[in-house]
Protein backbone atom coordinates (compact mmCIF):
# COMPACT_ATOMS: atom_id res chain seq x y z
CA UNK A 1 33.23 49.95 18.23
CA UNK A 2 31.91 48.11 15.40
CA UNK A 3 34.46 44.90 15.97
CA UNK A 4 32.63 44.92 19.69
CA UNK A 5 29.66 44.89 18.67
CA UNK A 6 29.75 42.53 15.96
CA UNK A 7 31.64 40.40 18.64
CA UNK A 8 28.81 41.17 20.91
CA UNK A 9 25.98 40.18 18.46
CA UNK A 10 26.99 37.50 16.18
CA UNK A 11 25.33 37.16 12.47
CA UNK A 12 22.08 35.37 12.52
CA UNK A 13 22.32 32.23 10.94
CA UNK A 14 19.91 31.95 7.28
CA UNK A 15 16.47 31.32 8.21
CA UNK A 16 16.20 29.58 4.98
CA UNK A 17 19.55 27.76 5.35
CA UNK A 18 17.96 26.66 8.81
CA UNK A 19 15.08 25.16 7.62
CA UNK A 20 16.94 23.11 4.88
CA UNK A 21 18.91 22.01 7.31
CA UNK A 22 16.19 20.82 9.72
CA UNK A 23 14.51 19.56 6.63
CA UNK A 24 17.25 17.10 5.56
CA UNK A 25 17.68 15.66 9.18
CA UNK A 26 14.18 15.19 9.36
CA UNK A 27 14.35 13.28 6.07
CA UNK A 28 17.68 11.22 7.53
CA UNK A 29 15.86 9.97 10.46
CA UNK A 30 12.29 9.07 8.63
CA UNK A 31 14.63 7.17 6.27
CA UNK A 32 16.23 5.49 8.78
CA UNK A 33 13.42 4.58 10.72
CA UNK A 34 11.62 3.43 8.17
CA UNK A 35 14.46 1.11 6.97
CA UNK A 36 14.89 -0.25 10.37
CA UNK A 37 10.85 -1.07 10.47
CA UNK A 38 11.75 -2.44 7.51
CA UNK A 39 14.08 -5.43 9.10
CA UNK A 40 12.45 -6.08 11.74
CA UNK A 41 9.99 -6.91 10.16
CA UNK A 42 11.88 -9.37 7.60
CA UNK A 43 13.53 -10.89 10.53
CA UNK A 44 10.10 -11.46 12.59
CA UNK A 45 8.36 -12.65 9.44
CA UNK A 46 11.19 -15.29 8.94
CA UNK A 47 11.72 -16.09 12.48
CA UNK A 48 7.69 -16.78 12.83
CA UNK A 49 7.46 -19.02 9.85
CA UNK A 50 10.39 -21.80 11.29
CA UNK A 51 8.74 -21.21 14.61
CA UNK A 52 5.42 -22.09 13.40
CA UNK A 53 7.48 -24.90 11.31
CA UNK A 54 9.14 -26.56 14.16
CA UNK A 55 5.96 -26.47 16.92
CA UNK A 56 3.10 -27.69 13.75
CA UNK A 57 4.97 -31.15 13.45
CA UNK A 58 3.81 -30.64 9.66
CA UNK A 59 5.95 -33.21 7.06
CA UNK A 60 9.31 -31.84 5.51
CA UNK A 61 8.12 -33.46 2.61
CA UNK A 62 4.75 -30.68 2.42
CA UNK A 63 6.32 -27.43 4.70
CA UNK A 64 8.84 -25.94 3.76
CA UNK A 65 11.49 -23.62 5.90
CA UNK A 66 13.40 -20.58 4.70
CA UNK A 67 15.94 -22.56 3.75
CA UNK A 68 14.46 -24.83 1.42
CA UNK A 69 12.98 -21.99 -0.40
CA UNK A 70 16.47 -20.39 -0.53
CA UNK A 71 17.73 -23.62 -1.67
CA UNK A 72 15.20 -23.61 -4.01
CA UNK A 73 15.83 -20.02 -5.87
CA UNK A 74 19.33 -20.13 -5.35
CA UNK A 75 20.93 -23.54 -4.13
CA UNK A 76 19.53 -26.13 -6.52
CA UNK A 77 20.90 -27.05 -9.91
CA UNK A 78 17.69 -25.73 -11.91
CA UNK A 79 17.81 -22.93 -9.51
CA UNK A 80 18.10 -20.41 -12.76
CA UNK A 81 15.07 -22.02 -13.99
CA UNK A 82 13.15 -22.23 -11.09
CA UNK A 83 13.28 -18.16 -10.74
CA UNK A 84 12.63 -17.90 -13.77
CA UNK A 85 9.31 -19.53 -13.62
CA UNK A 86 8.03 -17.88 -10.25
CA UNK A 87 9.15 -14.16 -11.26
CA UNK A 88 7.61 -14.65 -14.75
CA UNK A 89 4.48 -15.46 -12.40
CA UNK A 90 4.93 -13.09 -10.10
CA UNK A 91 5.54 -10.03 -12.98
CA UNK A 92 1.91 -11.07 -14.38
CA UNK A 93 0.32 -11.09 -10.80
CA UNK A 94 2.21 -7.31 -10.30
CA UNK A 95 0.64 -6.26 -13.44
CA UNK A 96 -2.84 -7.40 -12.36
CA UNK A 97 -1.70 -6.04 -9.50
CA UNK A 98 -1.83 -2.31 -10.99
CA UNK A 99 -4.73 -2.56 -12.56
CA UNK A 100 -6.48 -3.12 -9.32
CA UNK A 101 -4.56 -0.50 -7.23
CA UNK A 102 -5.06 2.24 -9.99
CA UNK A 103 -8.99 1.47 -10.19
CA UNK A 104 -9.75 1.16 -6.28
CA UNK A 105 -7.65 4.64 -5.13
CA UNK A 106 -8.99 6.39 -8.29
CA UNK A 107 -12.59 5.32 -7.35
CA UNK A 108 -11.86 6.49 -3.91
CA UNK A 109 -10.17 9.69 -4.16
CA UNK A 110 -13.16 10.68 -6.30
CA UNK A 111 -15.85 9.17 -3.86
CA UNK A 112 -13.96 10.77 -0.71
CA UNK A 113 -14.28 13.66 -2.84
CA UNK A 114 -17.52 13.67 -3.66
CA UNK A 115 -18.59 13.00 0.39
CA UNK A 116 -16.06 16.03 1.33
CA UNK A 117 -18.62 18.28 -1.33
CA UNK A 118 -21.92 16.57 -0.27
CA UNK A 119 -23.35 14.82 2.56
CA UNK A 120 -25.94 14.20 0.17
CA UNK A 121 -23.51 11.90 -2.04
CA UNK A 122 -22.23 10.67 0.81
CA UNK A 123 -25.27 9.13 2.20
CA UNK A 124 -26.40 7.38 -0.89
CA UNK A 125 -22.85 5.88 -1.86
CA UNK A 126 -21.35 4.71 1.36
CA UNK A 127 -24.23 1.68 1.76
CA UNK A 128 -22.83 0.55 -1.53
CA UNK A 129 -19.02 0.44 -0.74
CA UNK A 130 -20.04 -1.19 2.85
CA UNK A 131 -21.51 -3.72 0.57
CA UNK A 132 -18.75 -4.71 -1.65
CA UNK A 133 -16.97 -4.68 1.69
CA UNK A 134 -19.15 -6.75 4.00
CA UNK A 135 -19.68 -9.65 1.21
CA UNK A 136 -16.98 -12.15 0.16
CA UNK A 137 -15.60 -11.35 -3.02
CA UNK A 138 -15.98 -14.98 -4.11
CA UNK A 139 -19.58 -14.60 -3.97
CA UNK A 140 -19.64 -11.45 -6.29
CA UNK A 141 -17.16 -13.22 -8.33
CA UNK A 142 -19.56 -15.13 -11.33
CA UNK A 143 -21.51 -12.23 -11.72
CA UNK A 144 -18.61 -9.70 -12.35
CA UNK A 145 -17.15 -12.75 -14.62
CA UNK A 146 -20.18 -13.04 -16.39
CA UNK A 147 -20.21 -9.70 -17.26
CA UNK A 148 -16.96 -8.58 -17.60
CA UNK A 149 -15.50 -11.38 -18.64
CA UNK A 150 -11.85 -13.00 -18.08
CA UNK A 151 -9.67 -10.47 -18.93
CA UNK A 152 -8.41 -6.75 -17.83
CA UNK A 153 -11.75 -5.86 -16.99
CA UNK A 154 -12.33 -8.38 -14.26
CA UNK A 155 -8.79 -7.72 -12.93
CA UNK A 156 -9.85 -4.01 -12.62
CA UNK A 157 -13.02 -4.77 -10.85
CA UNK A 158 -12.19 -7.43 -8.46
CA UNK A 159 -8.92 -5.82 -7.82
CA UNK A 160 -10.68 -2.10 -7.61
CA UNK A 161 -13.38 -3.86 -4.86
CA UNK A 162 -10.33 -5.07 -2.84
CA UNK A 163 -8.74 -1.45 -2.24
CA UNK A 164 -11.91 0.44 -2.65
CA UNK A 165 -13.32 0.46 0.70
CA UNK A 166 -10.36 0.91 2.91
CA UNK A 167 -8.83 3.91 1.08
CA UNK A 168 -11.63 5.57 0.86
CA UNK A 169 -12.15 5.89 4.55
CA UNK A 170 -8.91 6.72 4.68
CA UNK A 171 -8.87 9.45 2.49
CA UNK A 172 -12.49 10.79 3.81
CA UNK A 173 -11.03 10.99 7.17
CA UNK A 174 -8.17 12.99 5.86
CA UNK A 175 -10.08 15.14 4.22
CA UNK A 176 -12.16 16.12 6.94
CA UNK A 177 -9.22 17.01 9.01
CA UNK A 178 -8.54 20.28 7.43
CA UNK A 179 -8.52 23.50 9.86
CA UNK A 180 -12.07 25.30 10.32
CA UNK A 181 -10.09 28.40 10.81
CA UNK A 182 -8.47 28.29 7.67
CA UNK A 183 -11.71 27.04 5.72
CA UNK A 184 -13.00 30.41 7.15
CA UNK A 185 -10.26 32.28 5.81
CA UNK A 186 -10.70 30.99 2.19
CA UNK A 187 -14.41 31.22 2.93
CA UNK A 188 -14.02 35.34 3.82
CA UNK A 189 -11.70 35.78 0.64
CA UNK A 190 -14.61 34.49 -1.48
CA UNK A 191 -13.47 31.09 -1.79
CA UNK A 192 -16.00 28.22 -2.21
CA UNK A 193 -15.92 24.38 -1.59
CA UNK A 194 -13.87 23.96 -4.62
CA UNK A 195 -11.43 26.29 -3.38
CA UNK A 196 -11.49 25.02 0.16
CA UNK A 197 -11.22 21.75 -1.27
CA UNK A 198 -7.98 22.26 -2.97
CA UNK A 199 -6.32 25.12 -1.01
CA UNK A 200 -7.00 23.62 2.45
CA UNK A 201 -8.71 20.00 2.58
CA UNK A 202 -6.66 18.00 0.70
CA UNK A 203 -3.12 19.12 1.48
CA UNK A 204 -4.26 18.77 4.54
CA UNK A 205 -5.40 15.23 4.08
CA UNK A 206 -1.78 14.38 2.93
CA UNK A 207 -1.04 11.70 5.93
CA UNK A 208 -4.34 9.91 5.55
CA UNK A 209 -3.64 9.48 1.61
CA UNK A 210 -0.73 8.30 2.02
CA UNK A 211 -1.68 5.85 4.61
CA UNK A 212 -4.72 4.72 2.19
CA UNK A 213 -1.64 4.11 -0.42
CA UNK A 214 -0.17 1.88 1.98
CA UNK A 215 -2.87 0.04 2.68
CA UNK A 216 -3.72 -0.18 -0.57
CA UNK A 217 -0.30 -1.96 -1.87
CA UNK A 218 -0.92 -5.35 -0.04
CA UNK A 219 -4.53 -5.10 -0.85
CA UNK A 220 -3.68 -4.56 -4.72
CA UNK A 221 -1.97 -7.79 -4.38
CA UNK A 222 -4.73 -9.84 -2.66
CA UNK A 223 -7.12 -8.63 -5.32
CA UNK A 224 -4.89 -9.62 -7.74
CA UNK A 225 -4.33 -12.64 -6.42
CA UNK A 226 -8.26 -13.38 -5.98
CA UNK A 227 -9.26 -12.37 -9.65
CA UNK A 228 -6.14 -14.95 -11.17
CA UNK A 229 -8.03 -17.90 -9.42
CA UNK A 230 -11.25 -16.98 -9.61
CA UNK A 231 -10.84 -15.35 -13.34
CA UNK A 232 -7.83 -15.43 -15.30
CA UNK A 233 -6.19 -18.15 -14.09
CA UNK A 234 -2.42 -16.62 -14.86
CA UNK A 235 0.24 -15.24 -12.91
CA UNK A 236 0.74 -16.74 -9.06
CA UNK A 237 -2.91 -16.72 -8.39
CA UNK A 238 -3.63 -18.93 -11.24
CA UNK A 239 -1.13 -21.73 -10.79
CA UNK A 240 -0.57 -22.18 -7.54
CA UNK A 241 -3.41 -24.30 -7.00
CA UNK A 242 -2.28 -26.56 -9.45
CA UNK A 243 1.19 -26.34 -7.91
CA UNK A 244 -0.99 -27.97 -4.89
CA UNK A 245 -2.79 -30.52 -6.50
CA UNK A 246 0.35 -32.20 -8.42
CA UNK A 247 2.23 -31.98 -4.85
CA UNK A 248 4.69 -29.24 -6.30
CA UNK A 249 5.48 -28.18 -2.49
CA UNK A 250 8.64 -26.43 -3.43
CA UNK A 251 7.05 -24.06 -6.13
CA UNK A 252 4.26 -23.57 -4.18
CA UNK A 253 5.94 -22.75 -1.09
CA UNK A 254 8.26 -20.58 -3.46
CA UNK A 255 5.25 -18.70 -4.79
CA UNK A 256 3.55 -17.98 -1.62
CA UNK A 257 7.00 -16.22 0.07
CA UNK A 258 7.83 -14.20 -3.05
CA UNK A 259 4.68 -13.15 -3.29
CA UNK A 260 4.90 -11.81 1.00
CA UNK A 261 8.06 -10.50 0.21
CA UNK A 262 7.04 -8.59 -2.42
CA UNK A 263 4.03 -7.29 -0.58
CA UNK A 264 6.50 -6.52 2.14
CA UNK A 265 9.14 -4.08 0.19
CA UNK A 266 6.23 -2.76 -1.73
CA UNK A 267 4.56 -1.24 1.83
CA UNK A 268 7.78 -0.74 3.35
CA UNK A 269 8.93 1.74 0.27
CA UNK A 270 5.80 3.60 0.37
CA UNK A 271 6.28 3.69 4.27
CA UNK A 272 9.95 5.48 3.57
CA UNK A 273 8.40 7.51 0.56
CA UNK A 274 5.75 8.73 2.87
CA UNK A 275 8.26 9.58 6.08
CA UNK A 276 10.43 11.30 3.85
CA UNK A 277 7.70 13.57 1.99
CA UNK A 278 5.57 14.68 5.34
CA UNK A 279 8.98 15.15 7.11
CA UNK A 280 10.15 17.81 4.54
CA UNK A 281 6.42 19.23 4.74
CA UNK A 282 6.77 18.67 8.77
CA UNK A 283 3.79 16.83 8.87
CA UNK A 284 3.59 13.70 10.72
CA UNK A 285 2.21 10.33 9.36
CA UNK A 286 -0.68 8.76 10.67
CA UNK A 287 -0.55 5.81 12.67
CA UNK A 288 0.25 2.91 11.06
CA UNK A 289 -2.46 0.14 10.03
């Protein structure tokens, strides 16, 4: 009796077990994805640039294809030296690089914050970050030198300006996403903004961070970039225009592709860190920008 009935009704498989399961082929095929993104990309980049090579009619002797930059980092008999001198560049401009990422998402998660706990706050900020948004950076660029001067400071600002405004829509969308219901819910247990804030809103807002980190990787870069010419004049920023003016094509051309590149595996890895996190939450990512 008991064999036929355990024949009859089989063991329920561990709902726990189950999950994990589901949990880890979720992860596989984010990873996978995003590593396949993550080609395709490379490839269309590359394939673009010779295109846009071969059909500008530009001299050999000022463009430069994939493979003379290959030839250049790896080919060539100062080869050694030659990546030497662009990844000393580009480790200063990743530094600067930092600086500028850390200020501008800090800046914003507090300020997306701040609007999710007043509309008040929210009103008399968001004029100000449309502002460093809507004018060139070039043109706030002597005043911020003048007072800040040429070092970490400026890096931070400039840099922080860059990433400020599009993370922090990001993230104010996100957290404005959360469930009413369950804003209730905390509401009825006694719960107040703070609480709804942390228990609900911005787990909630999870995706949209995330996408306001990726956007803020290539953007970290530019403001780098953009406060080593107009400021500090080191790293990539700082010499490539001198790379221009003394017809150093090959550096220059060098420079400008590691310095893509870079931007490229930077967004792509927080594009896989990001599919693999919300896929073992089971959230989804928000649409890519």
């Amino acid at each position: 009796m008991t064999a036929t009935a355990t024949a009859a009704n089989p063991p329920i498989a561990d709902p726990a077990a189950l999950v994990r399961k589901q949990a880890r082929a979720a992860t596989r095929k984010a990873l996978g994805a995003s590593l396949l993104t993550f080609l395709l990309t490379l490839v269309g980049v590359t394939v673009l640039w010779q295109l846009a090579l071969w059909f500008s009619d530009l001299s050999p002797y000022v463009a430069k294809g994939p493979v003379d930059v290959w030839n250049f980092f790896f080919v060539e008999e100062e080869a050694a030296a030659n990546r030497a001198e662009i990844a000393g560049n580009l480790a200063v401009t990743l530094g600067d690089a930092v600086i500028g990422f850390a200020a501008g998402l800090l800046l914003a998660l507090l300020g997306a914050i701040g609007f999710r706990l007043s509309r008040g706050f929210e009103q008399a900020m968001m004029p100000i970050a449309l502002l460093l948004r809507s004018v060139p950076l070039v043109a706030f660029a002597p005043i911020i030198i003048m007072i800040f001067g040429r070092e970490f400071l400026t890096v931070a600002v400039m840099g922080g300006i860059v990433v400020l405004f599009p993370a922090l829509v990001n993230i104010a969308f996100g957290l404005q996403q959360s469930s009413q219901q369950t804003l209730e819910v905390v509401q009825v247990y006694g719960g107040g903004p703070i609480k709804q804030l942390t228990k609900v809103a911005l787990p909630a807002s999870l995706p949209a961070f995330f996408a306001a980190v990726r956007v803020s990787v290539p953007g970290a870069i530019t403001g780098a970039l953009l406060a080593e010419w107009l400021a500090t004049g080191s790293g990539i920023g700082g010499v490539i225009n001198g790379y221009a003016t003394s017809a150093k094509f090959d550096e220059l051309w060098a420079s400008v592709v590691l310095v893509t590149l870079t931007s490229l595996v930077l967004y792509n890895l927080v594009a896989i860190l990001e599919n693999t996190v919300l896929a073992r939450m089971g959230m989804h990512p928000t649409k890519r920008l």
